[in-house]
Protein backbone atom coordinates (compact mmCIF):
# COMPACT_ATOMS: atom_id res chain seq x y z
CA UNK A 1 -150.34 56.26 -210.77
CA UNK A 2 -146.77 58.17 -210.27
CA UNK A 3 -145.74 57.56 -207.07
CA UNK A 4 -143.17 60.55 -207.47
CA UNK A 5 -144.87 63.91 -207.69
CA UNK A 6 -142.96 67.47 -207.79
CA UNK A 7 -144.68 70.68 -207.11
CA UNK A 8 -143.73 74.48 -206.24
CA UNK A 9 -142.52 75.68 -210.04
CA UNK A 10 -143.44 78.67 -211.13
CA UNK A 11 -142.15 81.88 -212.77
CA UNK A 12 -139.64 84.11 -210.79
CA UNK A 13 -137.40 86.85 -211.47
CA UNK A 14 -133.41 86.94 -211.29
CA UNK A 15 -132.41 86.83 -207.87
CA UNK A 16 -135.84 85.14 -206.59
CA UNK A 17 -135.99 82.24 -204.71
CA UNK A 18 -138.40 78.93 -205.06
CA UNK A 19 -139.10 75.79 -202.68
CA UNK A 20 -139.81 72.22 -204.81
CA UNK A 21 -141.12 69.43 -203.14
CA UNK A 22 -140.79 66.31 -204.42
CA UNK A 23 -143.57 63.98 -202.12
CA UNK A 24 -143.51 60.19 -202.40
CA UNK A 25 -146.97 58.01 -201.67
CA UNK A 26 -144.59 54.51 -202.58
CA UNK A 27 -144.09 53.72 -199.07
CA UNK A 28 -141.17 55.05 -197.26
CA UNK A 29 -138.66 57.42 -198.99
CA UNK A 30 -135.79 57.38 -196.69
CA UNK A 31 -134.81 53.84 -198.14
CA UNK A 32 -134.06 55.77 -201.66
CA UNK A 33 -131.28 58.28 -202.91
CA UNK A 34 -132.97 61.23 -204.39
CA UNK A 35 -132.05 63.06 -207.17
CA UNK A 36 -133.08 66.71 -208.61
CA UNK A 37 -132.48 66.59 -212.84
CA UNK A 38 -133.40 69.46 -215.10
CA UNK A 39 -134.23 69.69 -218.51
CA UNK A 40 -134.09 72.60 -220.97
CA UNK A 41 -135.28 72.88 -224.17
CA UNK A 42 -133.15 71.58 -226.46
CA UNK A 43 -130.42 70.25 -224.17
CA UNK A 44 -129.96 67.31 -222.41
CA UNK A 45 -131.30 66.08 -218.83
CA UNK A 46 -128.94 67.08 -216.22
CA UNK A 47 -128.19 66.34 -212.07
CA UNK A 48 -128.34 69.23 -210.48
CA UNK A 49 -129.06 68.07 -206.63
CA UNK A 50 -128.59 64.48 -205.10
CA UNK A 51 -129.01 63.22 -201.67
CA UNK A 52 -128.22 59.73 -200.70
CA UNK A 53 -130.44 57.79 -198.20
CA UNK A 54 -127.89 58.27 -194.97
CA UNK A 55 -128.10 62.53 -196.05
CA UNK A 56 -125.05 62.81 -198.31
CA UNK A 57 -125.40 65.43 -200.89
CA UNK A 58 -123.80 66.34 -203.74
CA UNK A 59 -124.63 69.53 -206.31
CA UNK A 60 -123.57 70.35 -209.61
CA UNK A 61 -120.82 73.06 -210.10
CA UNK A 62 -123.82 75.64 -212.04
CA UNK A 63 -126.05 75.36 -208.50
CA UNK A 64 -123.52 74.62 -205.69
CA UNK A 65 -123.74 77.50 -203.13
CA UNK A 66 -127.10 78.12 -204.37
CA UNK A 67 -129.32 75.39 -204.45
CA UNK A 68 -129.76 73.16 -200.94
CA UNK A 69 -131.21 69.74 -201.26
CA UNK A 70 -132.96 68.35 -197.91
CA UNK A 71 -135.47 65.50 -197.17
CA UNK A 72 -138.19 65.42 -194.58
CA UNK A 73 -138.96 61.67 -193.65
CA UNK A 74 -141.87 63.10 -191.38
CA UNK A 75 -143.76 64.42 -194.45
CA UNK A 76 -142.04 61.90 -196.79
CA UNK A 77 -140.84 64.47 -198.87
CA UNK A 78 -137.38 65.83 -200.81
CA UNK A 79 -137.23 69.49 -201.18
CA UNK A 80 -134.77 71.60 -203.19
CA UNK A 81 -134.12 74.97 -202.21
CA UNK A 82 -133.36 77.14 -204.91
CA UNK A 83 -131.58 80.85 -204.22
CA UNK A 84 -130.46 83.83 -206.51
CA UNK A 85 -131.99 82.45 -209.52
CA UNK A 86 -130.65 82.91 -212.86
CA UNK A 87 -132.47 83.00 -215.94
CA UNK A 88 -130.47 79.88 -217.20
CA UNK A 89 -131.86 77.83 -214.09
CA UNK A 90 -134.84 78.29 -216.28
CA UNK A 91 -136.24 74.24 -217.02
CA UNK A 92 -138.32 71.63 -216.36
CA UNK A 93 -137.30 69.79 -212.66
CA UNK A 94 -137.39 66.53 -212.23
CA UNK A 95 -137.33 64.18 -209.27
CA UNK A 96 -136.39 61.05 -209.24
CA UNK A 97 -136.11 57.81 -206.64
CA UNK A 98 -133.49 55.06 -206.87
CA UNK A 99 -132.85 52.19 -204.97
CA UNK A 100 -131.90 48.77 -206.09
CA UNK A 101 -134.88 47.45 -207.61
CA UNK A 102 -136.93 50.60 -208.32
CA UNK A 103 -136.44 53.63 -210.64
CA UNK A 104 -138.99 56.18 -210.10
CA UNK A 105 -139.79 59.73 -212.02
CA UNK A 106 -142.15 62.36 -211.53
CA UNK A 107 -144.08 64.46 -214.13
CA UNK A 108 -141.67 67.55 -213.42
CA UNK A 109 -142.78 70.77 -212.70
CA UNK A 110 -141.61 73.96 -215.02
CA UNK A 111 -139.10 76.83 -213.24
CA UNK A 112 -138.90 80.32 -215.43
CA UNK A 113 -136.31 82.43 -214.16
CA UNK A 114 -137.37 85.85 -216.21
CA UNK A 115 -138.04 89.62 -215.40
């Protein structure tokens, strides 16, 4: 069982906005550094949000300004924010969990930025 699992894709139009959650039943998530990747077809995975366990982020130059990465350790749970979509945020997202002896992905959950 995936201890990792994303939720809140969907389709949106250009300019919309979407909430994922990334929820983690492994035991405590604060411990980990949290990252957001996307995947488009027929390119390569990318970063596109990261936030460390103390709350340092850091976002990729295409997102930054637009995308906010926050964790809830009540509801064990990373969200990323996502504002004035684009059509090219259009991917799969991916979360994953890092620490120093565990590596965890979800299944990913599918963002279509289209009108």
């Amino acid at each position: 069982q995936v201890p990792l699992v994303e939720s809140g894709g969907g389709l949106v139009q250009p300019g919309g906005s979407l909430r994922l959650s990334c929820a983690f039943s492994g035991g405590r998530l604060n411990p980990y550094d949290v990252g957001w990747y996307r995947q488009a077809p027929g390119k390569q995975r990318e970063l596109v949000a990261h936030i460390t366990s103390d709350g340092t982020t850091n976002y990729s130059d295409s997102v930054k300004g637009r995308f906010t990465i926050s964790r809830d350790s009540a509801e064990n749970t990373v969200y990323l924010l996502m504002d004035s979509l684009k059509p090219e945020d259009t991917a799969v997202y991916y979360c994953n969990a890092k620490d120093t002896w565990y590596d965890f992905w979800g299944q990913g959950t599918q963002v279509t930025v289209s009108s």
